[in-house]
Each structure stands twice: as structure tokens, then as C-alpha cells.
N, C-alpha and C. Protein backbone atom coordinates (compact mmCIF):
# COMPACT_ATOMS: atom_id res chain seq x y z
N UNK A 1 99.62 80.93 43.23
CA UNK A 1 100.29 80.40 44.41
C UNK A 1 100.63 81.53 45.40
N UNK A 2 100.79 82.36 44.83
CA UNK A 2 101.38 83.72 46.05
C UNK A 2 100.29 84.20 46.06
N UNK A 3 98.95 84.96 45.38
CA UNK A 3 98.34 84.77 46.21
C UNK A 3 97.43 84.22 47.30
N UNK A 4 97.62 82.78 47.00
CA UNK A 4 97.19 82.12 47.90
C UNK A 4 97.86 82.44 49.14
N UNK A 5 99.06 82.33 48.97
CA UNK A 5 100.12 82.92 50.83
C UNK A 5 99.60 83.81 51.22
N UNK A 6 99.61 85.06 50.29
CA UNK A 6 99.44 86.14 50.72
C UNK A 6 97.89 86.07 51.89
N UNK A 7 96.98 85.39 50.85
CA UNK A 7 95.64 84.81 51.76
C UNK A 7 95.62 84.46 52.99
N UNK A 8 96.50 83.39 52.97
CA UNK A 8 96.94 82.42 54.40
C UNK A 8 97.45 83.35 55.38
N UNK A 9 98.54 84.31 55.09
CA UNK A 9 99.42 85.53 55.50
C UNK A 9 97.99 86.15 56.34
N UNK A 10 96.87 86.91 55.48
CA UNK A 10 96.01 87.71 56.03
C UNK A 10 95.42 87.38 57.06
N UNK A 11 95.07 86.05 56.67
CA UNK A 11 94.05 85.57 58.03
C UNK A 11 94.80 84.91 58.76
N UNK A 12 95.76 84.58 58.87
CA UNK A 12 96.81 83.90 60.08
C UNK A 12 97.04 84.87 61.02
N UNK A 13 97.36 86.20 60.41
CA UNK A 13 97.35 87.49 60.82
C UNK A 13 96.47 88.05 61.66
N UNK A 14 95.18 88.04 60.78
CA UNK A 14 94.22 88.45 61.63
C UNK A 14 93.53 87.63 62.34
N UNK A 15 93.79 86.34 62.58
CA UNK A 15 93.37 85.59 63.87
C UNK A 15 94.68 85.63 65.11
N UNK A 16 95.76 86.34 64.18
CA UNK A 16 96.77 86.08 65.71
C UNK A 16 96.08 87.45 66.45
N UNK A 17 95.77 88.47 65.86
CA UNK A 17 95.46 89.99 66.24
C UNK A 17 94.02 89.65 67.31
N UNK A 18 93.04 89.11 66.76
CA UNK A 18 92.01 88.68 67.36
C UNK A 18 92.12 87.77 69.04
N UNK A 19 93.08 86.58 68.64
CA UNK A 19 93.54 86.10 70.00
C UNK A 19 94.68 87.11 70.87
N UNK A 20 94.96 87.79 70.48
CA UNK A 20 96.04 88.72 71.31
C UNK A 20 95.20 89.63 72.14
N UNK A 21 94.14 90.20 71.30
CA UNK A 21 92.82 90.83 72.04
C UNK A 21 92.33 90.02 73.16
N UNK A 22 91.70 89.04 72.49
CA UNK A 22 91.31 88.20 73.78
C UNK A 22 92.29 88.01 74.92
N UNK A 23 93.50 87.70 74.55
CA UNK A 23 94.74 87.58 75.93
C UNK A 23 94.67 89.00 76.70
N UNK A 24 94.34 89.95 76.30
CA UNK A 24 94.77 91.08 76.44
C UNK A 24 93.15 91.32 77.87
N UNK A 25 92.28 91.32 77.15
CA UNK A 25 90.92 91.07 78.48
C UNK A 25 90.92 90.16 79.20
N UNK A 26 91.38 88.61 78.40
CA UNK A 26 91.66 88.25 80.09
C UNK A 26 92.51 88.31 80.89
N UNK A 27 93.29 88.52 80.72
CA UNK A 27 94.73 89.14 81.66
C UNK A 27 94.34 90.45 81.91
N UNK A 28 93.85 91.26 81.89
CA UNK A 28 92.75 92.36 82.38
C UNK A 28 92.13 91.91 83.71
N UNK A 29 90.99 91.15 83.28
CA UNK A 29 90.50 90.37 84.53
C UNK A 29 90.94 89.69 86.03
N UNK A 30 91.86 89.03 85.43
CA UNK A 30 92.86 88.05 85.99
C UNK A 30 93.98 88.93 87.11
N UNK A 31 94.41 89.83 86.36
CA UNK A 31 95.18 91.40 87.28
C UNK A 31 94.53 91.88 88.01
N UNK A 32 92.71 92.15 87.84
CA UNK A 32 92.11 92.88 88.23
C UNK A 32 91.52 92.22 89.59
N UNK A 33 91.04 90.46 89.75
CA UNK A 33 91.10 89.82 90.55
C UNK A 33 92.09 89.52 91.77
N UNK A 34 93.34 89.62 90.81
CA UNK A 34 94.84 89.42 92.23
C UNK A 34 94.84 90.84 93.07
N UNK A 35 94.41 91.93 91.96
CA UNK A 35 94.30 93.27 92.95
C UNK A 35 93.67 93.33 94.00
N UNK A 36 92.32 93.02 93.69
CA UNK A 36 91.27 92.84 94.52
C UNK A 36 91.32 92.03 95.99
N UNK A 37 92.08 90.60 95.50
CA UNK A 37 92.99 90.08 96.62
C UNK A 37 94.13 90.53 97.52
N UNK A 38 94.76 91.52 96.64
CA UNK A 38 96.10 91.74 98.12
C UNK A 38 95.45 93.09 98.71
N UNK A 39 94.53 93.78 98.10
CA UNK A 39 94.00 94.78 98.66
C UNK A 39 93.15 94.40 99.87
N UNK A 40 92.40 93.30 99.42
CA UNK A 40 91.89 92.59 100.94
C UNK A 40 92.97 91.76 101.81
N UNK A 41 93.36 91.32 101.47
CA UNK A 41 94.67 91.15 102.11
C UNK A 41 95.45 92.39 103.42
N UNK A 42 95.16 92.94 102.58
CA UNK A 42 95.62 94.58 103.68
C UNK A 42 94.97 94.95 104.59
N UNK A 43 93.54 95.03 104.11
CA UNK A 43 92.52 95.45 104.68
C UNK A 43 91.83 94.06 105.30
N UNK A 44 92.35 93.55 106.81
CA UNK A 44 91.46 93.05 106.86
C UNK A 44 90.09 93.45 107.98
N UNK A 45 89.52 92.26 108.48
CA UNK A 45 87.94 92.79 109.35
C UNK A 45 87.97 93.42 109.78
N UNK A 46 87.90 93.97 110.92
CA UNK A 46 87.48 94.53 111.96
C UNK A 46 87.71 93.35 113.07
N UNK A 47 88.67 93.82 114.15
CA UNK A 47 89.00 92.88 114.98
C UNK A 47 89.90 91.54 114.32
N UNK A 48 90.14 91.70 113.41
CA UNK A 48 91.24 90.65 112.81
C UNK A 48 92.29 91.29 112.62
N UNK A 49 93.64 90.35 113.16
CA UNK A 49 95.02 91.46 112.67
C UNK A 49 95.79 90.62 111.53
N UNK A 50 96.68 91.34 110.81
CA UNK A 50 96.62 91.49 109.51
C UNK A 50 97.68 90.14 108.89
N UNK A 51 96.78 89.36 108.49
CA UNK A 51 97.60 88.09 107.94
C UNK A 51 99.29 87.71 107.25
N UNK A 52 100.62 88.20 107.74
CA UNK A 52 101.35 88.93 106.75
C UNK A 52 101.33 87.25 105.92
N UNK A 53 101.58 86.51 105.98
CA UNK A 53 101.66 85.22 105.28
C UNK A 53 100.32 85.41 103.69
N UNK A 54 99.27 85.77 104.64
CA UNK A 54 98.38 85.99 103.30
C UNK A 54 98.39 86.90 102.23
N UNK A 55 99.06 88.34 103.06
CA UNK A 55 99.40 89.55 101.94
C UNK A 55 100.83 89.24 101.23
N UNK A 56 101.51 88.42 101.84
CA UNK A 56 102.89 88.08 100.90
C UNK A 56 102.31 86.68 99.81
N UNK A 57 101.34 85.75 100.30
CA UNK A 57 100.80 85.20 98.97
C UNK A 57 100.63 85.61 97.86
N UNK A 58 99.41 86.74 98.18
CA UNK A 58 98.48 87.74 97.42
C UNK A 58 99.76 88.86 96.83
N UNK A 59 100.64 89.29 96.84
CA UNK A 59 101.65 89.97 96.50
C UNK A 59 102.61 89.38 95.64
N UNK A 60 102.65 87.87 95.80
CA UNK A 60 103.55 87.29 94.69
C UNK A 60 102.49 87.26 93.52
N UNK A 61 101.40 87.00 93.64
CA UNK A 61 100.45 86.48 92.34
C UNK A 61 100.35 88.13 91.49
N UNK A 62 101.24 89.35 91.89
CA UNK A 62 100.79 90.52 91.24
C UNK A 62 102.48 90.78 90.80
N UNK A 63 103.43 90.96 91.86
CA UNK A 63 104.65 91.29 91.32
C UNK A 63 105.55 90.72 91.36
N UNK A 64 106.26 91.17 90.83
CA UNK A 64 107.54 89.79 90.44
C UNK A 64 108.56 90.51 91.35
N UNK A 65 108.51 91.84 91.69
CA UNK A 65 110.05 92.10 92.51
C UNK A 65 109.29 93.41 93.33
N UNK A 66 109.77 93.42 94.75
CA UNK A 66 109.88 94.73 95.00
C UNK A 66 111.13 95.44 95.73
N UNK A 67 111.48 96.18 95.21
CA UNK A 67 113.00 96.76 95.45
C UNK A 67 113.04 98.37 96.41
N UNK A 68 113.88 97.67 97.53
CA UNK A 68 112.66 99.39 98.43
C UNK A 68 114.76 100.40 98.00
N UNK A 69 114.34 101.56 98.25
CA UNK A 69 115.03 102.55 97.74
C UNK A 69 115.28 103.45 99.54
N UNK A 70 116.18 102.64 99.95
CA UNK A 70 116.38 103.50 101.30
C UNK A 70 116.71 105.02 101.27
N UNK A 71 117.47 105.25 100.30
CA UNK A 71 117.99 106.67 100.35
C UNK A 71 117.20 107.99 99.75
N UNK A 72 116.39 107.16 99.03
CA UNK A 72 115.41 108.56 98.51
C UNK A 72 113.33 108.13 99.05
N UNK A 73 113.58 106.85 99.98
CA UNK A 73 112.48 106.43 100.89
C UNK A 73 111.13 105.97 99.94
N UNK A 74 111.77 105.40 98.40
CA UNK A 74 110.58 104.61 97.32
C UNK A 74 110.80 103.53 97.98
N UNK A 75 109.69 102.96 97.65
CA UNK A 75 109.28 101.33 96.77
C UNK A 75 109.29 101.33 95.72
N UNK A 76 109.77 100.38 94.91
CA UNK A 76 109.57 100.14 92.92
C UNK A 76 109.32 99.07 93.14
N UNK A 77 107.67 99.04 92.58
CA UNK A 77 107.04 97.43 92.62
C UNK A 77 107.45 97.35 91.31
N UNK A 78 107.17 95.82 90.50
CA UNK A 78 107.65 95.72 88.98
C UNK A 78 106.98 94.61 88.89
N UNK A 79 105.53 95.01 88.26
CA UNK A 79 104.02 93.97 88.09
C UNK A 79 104.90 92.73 87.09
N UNK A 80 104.03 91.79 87.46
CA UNK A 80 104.31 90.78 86.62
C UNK A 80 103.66 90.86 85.26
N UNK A 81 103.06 91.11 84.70
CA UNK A 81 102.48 91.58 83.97
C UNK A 81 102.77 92.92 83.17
N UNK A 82 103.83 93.27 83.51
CA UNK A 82 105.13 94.68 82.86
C UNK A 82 104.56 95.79 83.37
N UNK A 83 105.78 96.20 83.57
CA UNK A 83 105.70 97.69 83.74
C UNK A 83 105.78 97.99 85.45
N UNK A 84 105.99 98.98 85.96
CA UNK A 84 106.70 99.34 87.53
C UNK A 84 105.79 100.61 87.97
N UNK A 85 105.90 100.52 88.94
CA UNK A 85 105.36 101.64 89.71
C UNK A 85 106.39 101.92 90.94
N UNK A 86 106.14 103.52 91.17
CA UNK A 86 106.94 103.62 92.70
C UNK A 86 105.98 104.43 93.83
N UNK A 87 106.17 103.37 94.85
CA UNK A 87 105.00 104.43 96.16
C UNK A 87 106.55 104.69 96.89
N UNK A 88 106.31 106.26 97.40
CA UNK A 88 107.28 106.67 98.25
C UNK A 88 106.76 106.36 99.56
N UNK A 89 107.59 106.11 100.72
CA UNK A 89 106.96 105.41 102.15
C UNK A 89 107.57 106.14 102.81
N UNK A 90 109.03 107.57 103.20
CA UNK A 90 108.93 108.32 103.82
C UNK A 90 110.00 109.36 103.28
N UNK A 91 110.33 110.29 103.51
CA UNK A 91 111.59 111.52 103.14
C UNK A 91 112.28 111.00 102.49
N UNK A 92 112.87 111.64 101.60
CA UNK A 92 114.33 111.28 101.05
C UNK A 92 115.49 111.56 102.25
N UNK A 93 116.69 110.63 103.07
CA UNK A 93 117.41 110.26 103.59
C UNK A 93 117.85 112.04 104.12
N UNK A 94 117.86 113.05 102.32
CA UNK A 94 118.86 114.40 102.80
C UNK A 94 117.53 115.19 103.61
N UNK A 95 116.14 114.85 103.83
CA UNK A 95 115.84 115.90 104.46
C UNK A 95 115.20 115.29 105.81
N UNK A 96 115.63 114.40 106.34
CA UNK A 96 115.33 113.39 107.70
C UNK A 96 116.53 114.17 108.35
């Protein structure tokens, strides 16, 4: 009887490990697509000016918050998908 669990245990196991992989590439993809979108979003034609309605679409489908940092002149984006990044956008406040 136990080892039968233990059995059930292994491969329950190693099919959760297997589908976590798979979540793991397509949410790869899926990130890699919304990127692709707000980056065009930014960039748009030539002779087109710049949609802000469409880059704030394309910006929710990637981060969940962005928190701007007046005094030391970051952004802290914070992906939906975990984890943060910071782009600085000008001086820190003491050397302006």
C-alpha cells in the first residue's frame, strides 16, 4: 500500500514538474508577444503620432504598477508576471 503512494506521489510529481515547464514557455511567449506590442506601440509609422490610449492598453497587458520616483528621477515598472525593473528618466533631484 505505501508503495503504491509512494508511486502515485512520483508521478503526480512528475507530471506537476512537466506542466509547470510547459506554463513556464508559454508565458515566455505570451510576455514576449505583449512586449512586442507596447514596443510598437511607442514606435509608431512614420507620419503617425503616437497613440497614448494604445501604449497605455499595451502597458497594462505587461505591468501591473508603475511607480515614478521624483526625487532620485526612476521609474519602477513591476511586470505582471514578477519581478521589477527601474529605467531612470532624468538626474537625481540633488544634482538638477
Amino acid at each position: 500500500m505505501v508503495d503504491q503512494l509512494e508511486g502515485e506521489y512520483e508521478e503526480t510529481r512528475d507530471t506537476l514538474r512537466r506542466l509547470e515547464a510547459q506554463r513556464a514557455e508559454v508565458a515566455g511567449k505570451t510576455v514576449q508577444s505583449r512586449v512586442v506590442r507596447v514596443l510598437g506601440a511607442l514606435n509608431p509609422s512614420e507620419g503617425e503620432s503616437l497613440n497614448v490610449s494604445a501604449v497605455n492598453a499595451a502597458m497594462l497587458t505587461v505591468f501591473r504598477r508603475v511607480m515614478v520616483d521624483y526625487r532620485h528621477g526612476v521609474l519602477h515598472f513591476e511586470w505582471l508576471h514578477g519581478g521589477s525593473v527601474e529605467l531612470p528618466y532624468s538626474l537625481p533631484q540633488e544634482y538638477v
